[in-house]
Protein backbone atom coordinates (compact mmCIF):
# COMPACT_ATOMS: atom_id res chain seq x y z
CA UNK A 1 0.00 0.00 0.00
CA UNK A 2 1.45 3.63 -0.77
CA UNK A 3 1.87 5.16 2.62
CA UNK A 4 -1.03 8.03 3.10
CA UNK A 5 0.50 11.82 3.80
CA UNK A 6 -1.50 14.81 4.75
CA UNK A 7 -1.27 18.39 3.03
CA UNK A 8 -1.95 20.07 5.89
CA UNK A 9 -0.47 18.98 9.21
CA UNK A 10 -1.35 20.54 12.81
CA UNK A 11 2.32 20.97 14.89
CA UNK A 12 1.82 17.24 16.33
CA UNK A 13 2.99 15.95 12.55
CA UNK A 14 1.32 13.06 12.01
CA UNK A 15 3.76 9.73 10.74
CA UNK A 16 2.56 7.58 7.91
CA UNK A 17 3.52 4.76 9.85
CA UNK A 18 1.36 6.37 13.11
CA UNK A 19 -1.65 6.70 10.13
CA UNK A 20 -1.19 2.93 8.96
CA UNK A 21 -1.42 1.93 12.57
CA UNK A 22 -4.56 3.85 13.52
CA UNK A 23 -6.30 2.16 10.02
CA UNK A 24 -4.94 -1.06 11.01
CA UNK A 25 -6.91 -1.01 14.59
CA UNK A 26 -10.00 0.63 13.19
CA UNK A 27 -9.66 -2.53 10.28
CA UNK A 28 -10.02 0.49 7.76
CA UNK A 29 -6.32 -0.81 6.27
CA UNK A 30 -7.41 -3.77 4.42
CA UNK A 31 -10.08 -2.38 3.30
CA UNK A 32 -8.01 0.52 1.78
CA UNK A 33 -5.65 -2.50 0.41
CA UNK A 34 -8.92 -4.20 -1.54
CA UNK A 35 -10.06 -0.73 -3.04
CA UNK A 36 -7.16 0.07 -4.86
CA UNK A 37 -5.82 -1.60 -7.99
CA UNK A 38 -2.50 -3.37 -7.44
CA UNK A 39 0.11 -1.20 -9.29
CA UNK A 40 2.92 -3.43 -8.00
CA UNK A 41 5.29 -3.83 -10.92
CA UNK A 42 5.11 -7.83 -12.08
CA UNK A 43 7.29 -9.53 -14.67
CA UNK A 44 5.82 -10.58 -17.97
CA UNK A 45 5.63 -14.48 -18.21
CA UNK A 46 7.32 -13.28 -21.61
CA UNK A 47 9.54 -11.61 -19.95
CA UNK A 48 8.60 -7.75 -20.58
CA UNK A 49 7.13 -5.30 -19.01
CA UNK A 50 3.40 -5.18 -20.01
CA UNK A 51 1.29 -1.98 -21.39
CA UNK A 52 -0.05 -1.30 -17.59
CA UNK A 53 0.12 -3.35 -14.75
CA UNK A 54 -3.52 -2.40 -12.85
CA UNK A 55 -6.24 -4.93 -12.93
CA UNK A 56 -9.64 -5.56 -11.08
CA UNK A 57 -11.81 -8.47 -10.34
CA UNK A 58 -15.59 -8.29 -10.47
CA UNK A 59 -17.10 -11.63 -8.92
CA UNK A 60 -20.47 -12.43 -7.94
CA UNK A 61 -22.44 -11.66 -11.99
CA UNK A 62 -23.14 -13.99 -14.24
CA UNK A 63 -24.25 -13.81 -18.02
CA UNK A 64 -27.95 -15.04 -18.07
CA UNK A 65 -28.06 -15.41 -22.11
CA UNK A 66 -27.05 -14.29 -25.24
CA UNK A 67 -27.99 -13.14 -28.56
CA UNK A 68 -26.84 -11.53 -32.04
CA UNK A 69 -28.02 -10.52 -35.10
CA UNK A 70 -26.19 -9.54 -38.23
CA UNK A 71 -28.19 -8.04 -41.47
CA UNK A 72 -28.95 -10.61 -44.30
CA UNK A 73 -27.24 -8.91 -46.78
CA UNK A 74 -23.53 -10.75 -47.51
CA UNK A 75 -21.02 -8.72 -49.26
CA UNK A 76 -18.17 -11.14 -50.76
CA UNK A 77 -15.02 -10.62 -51.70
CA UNK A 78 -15.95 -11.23 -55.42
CA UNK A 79 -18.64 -8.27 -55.19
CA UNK A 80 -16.13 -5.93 -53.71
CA UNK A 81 -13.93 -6.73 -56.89
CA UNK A 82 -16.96 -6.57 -59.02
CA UNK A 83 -17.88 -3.22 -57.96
CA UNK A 84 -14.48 -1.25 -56.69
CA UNK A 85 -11.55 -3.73 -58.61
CA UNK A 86 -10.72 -4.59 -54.58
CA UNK A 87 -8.17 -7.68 -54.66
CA UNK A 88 -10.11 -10.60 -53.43
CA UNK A 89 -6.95 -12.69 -52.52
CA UNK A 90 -5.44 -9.81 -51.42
CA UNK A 91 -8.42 -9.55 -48.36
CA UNK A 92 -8.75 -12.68 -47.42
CA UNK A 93 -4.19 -12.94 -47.45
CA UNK A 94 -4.30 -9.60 -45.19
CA UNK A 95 -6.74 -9.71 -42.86
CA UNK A 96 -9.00 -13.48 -43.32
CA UNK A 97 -11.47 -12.02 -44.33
CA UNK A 98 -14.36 -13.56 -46.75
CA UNK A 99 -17.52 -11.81 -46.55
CA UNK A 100 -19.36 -9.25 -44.22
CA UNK A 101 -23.04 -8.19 -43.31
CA UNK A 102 -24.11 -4.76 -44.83
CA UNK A 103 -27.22 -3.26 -42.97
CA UNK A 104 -29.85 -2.08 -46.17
CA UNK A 105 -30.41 1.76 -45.99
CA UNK A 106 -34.11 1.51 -43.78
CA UNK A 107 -31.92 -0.02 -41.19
CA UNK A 108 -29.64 1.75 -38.27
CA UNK A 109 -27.47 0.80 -35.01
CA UNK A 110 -30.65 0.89 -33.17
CA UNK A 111 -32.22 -1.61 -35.04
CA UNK A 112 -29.28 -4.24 -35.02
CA UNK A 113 -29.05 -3.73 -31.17
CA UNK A 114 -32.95 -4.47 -30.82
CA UNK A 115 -32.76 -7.29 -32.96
CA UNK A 116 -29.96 -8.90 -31.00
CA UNK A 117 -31.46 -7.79 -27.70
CA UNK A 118 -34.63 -9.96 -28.47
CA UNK A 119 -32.75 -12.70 -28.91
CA UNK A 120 -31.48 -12.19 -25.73
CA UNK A 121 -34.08 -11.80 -24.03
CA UNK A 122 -36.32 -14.38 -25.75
CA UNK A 123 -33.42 -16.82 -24.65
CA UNK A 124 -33.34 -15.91 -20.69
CA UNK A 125 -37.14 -16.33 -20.91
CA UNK A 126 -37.06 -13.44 -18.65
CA UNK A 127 -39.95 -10.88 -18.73
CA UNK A 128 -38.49 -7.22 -20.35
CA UNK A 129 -40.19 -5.36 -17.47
CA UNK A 130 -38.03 -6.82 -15.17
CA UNK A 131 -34.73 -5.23 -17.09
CA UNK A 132 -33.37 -2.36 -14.73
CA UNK A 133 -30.52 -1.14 -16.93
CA UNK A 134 -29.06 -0.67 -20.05
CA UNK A 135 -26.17 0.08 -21.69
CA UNK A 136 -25.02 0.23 -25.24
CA UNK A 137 -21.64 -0.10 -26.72
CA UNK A 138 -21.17 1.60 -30.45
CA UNK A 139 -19.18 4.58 -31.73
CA UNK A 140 -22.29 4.50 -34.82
CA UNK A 141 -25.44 6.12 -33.30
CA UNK A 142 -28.42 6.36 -35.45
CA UNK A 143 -27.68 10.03 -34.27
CA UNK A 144 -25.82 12.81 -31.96
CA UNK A 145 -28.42 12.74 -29.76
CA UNK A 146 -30.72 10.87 -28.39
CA UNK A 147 -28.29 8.30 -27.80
CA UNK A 148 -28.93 3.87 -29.44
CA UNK A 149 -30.03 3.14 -26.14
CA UNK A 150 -32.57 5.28 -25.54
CA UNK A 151 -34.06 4.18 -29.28
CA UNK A 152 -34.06 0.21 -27.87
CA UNK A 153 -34.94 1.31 -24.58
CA UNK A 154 -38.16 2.25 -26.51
CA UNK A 155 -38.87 -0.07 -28.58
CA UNK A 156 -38.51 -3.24 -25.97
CA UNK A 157 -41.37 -0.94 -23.60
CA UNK A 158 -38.24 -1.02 -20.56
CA UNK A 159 -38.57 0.75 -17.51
CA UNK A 160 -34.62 1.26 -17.29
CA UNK A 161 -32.27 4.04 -17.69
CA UNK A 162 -30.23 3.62 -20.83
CA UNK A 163 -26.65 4.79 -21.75
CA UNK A 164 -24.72 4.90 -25.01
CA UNK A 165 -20.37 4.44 -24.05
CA UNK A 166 -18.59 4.87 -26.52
CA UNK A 167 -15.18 3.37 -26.80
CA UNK A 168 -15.31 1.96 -30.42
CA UNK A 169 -14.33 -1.93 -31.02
CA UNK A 170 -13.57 -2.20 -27.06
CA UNK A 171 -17.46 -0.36 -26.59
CA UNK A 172 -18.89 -4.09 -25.62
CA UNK A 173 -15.98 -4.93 -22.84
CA UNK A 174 -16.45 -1.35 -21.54
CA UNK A 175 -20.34 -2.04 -21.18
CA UNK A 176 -19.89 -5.35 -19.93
CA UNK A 177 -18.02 -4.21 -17.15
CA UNK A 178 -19.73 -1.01 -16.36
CA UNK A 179 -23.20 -2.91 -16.02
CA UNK A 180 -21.42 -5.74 -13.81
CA UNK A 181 -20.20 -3.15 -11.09
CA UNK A 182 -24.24 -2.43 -10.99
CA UNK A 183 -25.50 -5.91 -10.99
CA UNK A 184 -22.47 -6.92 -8.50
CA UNK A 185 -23.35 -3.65 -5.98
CA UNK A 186 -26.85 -5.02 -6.38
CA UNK A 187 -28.18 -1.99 -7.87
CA UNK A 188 -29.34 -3.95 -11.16
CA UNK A 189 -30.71 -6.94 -10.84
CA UNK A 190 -31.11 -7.61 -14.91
CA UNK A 191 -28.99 -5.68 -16.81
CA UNK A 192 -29.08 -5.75 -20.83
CA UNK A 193 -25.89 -5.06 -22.38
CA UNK A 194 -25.45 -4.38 -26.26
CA UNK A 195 -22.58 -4.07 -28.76
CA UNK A 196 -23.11 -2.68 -32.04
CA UNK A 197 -22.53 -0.86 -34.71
CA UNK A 198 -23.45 -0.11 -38.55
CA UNK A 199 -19.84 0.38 -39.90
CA UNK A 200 -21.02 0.57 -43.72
CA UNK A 201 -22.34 3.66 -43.16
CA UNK A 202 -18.54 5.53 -41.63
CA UNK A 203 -15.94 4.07 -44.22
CA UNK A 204 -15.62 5.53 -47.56
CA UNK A 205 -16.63 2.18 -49.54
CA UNK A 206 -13.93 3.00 -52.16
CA UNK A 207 -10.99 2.80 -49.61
CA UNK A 208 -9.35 -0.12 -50.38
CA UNK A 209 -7.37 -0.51 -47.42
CA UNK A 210 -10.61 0.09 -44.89
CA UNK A 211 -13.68 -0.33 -46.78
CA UNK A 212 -12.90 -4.24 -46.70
CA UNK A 213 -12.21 -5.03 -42.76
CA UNK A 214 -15.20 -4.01 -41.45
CA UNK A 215 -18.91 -4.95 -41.48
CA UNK A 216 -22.33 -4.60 -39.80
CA UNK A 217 -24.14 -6.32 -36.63
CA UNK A 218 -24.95 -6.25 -33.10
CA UNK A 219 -24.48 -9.07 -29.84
CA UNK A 220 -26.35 -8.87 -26.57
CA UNK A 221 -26.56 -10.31 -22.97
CA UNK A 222 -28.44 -10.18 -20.02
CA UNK A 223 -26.12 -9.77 -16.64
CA UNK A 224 -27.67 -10.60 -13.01
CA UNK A 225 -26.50 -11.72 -9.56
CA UNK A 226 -24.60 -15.20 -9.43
CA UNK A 227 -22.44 -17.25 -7.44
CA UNK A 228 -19.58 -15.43 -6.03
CA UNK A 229 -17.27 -17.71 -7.43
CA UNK A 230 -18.95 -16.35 -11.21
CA UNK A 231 -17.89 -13.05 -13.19
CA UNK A 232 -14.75 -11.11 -13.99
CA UNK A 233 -11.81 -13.24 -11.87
CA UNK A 234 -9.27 -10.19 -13.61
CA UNK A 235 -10.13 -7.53 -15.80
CA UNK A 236 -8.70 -4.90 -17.45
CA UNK A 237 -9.58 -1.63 -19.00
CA UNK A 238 -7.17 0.80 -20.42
CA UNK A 239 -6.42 3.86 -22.77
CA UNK A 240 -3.66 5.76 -24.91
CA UNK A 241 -5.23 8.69 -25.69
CA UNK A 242 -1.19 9.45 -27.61
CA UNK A 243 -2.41 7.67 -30.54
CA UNK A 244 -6.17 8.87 -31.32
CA UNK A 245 -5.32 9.91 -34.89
CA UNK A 246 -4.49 6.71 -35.64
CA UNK A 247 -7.82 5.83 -35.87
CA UNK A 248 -10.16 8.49 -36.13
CA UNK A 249 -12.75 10.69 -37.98
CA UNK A 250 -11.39 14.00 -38.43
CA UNK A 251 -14.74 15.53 -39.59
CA UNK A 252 -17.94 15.80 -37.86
CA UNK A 253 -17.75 16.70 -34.41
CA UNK A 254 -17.26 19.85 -32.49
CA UNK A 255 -14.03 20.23 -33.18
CA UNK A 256 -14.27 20.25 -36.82
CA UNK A 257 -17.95 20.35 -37.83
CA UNK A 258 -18.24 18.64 -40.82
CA UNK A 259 -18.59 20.86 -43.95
CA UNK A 260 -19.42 20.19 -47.48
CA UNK A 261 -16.16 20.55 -48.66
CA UNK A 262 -15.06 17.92 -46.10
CA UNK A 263 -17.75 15.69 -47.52
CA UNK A 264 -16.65 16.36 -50.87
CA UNK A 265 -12.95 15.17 -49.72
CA UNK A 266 -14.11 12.41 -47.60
CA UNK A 267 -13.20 13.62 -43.82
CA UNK A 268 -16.55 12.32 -42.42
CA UNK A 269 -15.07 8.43 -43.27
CA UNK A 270 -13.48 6.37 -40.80
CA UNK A 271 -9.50 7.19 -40.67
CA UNK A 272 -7.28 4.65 -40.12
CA UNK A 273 -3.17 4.53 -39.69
CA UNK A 274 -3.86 0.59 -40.62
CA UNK A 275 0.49 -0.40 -40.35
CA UNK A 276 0.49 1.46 -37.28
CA UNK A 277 -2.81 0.32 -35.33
CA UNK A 278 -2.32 -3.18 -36.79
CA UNK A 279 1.63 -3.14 -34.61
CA UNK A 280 -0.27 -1.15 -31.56
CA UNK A 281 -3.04 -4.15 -31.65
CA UNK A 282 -0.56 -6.96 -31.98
CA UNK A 283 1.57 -5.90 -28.96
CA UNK A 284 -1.90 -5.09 -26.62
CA UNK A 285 -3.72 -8.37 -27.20
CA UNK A 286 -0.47 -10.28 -26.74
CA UNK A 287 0.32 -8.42 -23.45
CA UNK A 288 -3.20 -7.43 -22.06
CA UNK A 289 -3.80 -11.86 -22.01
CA UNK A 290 -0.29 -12.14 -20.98
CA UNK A 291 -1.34 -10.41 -17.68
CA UNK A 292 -4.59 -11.34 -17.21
CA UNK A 293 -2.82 -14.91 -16.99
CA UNK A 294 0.50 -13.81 -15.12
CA UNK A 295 -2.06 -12.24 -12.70
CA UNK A 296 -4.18 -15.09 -11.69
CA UNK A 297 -1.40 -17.93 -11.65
CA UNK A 298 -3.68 -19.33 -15.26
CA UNK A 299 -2.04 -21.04 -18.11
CA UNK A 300 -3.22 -20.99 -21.81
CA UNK A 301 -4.36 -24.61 -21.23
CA UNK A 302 -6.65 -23.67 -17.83
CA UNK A 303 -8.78 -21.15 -20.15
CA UNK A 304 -11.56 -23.04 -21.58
CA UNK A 305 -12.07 -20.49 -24.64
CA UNK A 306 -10.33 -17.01 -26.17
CA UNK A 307 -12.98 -14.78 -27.84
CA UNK A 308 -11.17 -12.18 -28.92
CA UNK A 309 -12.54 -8.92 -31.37
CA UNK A 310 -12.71 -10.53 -34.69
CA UNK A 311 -10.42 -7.72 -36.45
CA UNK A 312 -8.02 -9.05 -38.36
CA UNK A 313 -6.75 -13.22 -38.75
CA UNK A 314 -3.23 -12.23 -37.99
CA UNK A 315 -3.66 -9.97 -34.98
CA UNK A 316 -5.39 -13.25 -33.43
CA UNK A 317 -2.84 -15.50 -35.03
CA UNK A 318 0.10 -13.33 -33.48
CA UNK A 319 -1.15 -13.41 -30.04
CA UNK A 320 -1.70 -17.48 -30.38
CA UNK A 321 2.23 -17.79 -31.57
CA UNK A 322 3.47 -15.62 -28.65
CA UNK A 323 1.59 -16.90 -25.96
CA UNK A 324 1.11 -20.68 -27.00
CA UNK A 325 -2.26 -20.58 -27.19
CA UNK A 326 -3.63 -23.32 -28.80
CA UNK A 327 -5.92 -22.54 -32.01
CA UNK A 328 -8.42 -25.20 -31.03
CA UNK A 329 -9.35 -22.79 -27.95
CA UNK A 330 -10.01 -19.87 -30.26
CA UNK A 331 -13.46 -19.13 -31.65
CA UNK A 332 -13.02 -17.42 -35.31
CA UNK A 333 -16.36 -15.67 -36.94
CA UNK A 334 -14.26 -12.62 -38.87
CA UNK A 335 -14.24 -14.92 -41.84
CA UNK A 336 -18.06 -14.71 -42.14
CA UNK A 337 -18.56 -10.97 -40.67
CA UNK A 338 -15.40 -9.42 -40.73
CA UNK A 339 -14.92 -6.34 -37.55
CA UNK A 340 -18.15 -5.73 -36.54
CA UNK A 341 -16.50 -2.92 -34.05
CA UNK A 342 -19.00 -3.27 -30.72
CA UNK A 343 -20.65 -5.84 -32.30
CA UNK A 344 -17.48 -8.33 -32.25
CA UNK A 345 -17.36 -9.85 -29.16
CA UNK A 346 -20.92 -10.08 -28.19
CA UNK A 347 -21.47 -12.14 -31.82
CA UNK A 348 -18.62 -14.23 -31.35
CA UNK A 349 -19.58 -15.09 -27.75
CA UNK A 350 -23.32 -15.68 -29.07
CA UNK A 351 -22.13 -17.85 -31.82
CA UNK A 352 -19.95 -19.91 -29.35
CA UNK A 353 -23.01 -20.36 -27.20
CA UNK A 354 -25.20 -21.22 -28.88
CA UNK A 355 -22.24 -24.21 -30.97
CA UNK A 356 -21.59 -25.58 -26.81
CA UNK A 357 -18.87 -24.19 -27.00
CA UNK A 358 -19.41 -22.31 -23.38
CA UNK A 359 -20.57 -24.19 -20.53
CA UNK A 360 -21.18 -23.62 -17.37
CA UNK A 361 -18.20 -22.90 -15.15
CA UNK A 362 -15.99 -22.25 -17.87
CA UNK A 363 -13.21 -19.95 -17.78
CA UNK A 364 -13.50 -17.58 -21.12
CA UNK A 365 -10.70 -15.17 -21.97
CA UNK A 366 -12.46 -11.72 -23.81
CA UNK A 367 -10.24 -9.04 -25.44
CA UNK A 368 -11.27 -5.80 -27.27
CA UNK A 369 -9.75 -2.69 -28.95
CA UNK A 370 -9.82 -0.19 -31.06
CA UNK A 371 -10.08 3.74 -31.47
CA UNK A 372 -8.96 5.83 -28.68
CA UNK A 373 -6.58 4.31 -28.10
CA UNK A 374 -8.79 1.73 -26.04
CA UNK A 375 -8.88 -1.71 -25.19
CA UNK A 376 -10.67 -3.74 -22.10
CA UNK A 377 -9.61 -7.67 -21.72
CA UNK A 378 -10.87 -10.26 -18.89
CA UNK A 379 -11.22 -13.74 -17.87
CA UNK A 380 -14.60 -14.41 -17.02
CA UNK A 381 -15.65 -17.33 -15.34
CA UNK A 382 -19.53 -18.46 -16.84
């Protein structure tokens, strides 16, 4: 614990030591120790330092059900050739990608996130009046304002506050864990949770080098109270705020309202540095597992499953080779969607579900990022 001091001091200057003592008797030290996130410096099991050293554990919440949707319309490799001379082999070489969903234009964030959230809902067999909170993770509202979640909130008839956060492809980990610290402090008891995002409707579809990674849908899941042994066993949530334009859309907001001649040019598309972010998201997925595993005493072979955001083949197939993950333990959709964004994760984990893949008691790795820097990763026990 970092020794307490006190600005301002009477004459009779109080010792650190004297402070630690008086917590200690009162039993107020240990619960100081529990509050604060362990910044103790640990060694990489790879034997570097890793991107930050805090983590968190969230026990007692447990994921109640699940459910996705993705748009019916598939987008192939062969029709992006067909219609913008895109290199099929060239996609599929780069990034594994096949195909991806493209919402049609009647349909919006809002309506991916509803579809996915009846799903959910239809699966817990759990009545929607009962749902206390909400929270939605995309970086693609349907507009400014209101926010997706209000729209759903609507249309399912809840009696819930609802929240966009937006934190891009690591929205859904963000969500996941803000709802848990509700459900685990028992002020939720059912708490719907939503990734999503229309991503057709941000890139520039000529752009070559984005156009192709990313595609349209929306996963879901209902969080309540469970055995305390259940939930986040070590989380993280993080940020590098140094590389923003890396990823980014320059025109738009208030800091450069978008105007026509930034249409004209293209400035409202998503932006992306793709050598640079593609290095950034290698070295955080490698090290963000690497500590969630050096931190709980785990091995690769003690996690039952990795879902990680379905971005791009090799940023998955890096991490495996570094950390001796076995493929077999990885669940792989980005072949069939490609990077949904805040959609990724809750899919993927749907999709896994729903195949038996996930089972009751089973340890599950999750790992997101994306803009903002951001990324959130956790083992969560189901």
């Amino acid at each position: 614990m970092h020794k307490m001091s006190l600005k301002f001091q009477s004459k009779n200057q109080v010792d650190s030591t004297d402070l630690e003592s008086v917590l200690d008797a009162s039993g107020l030290l240990n619960q100081h120790r529990d509050q604060v996130p362990e910044t103790k410096k640990i060694e990489s099991k790879r034997g570097r330092q890793v991107i930050s050293q805090r983590t968190n554990s969230l026990l007692g919440v447990q994921i109640v059900s699940s459910g996705s949707y993705v748009p019916d319309n598939v987008v192939t490799n062969q029709d992006l050739q067909e219609r913008f001379g895109f290199d099929p082999e060239w996609i599929e070489q780069r990034t594994g990608i096949l195909e991806r969903r493209h919402a049609p234009p009647e349909m919006a964030t809002s309506d991916l996130c509803y579809e996915a959230a009846q799903k959910a809902i239809r699966a817990a067999r759990v009545n929607p009046e009962d749902i206390d909170l909400l929270i939605v993770g995309t970086f693609t509202p349907d507009f400014q304002c209101p926010s997706v979640a209000c729209l759903v909130q609507d249309r399912l008839g809840l009696d819930a506050p609802a929240i966009d956060l937006q934190a891009a492809c690591a929205g859904f980990m963000y969500a996941l864990v803000t709802a848990a610290q509700y459900v685990a402090t028992g002020n939720s008891k059912l708490a719907l949770v939503i990734g999503g995002d229309c991503n057709s409707r941000i890139v520039n579809p000529e752009d070559r080098r984005v156009a192709p990674l990313f595609g349209d849908g929306a996963g879901a899941v209902l969080l309540s109270k469970g055995d305390p042994h259940q939930g986040l066993t070590c989380y993280q949530t993080g940020s590098d705020g140094s590389g923003c334009s890396l990823l980014d859309r320059p025109s738009g907001g208030t800091r450069n309202p978008a105007t026509a001649d930034d249409i004209t040019a293209g400035r409202h598309f998503l932006n992306m540095d793709g050598r640079s972010v593609f290095k950034w998201a290698v070295r955080t997925v490698a090290d963000s597992i690497d500590l969630m595993l050096t931190k709980t005493g785990m091995s690769v072979h003690e996690v039952d499953l990795f879902l990680m955001h379905q971005a791009n083949i090799r940023i998955i197939d890096s991490a495996c080779e570094q950390l001796g993950i076995p493929r077999e333990k990885v669940f792989i959709n980005l072949d069939r969607y490609g990077n949904t964004s805040g959609g990724s994760i809750p899919i993927v984990m749907d999709e896994a579900f729903q195949s038996g893949r996930i089972n009751r008691g089973d340890t599950i790795l999750l790992s997101g990022f994306g803009a903002g820097l951001a990324w959130g990763t956790g083992l969560f026990r189901w």
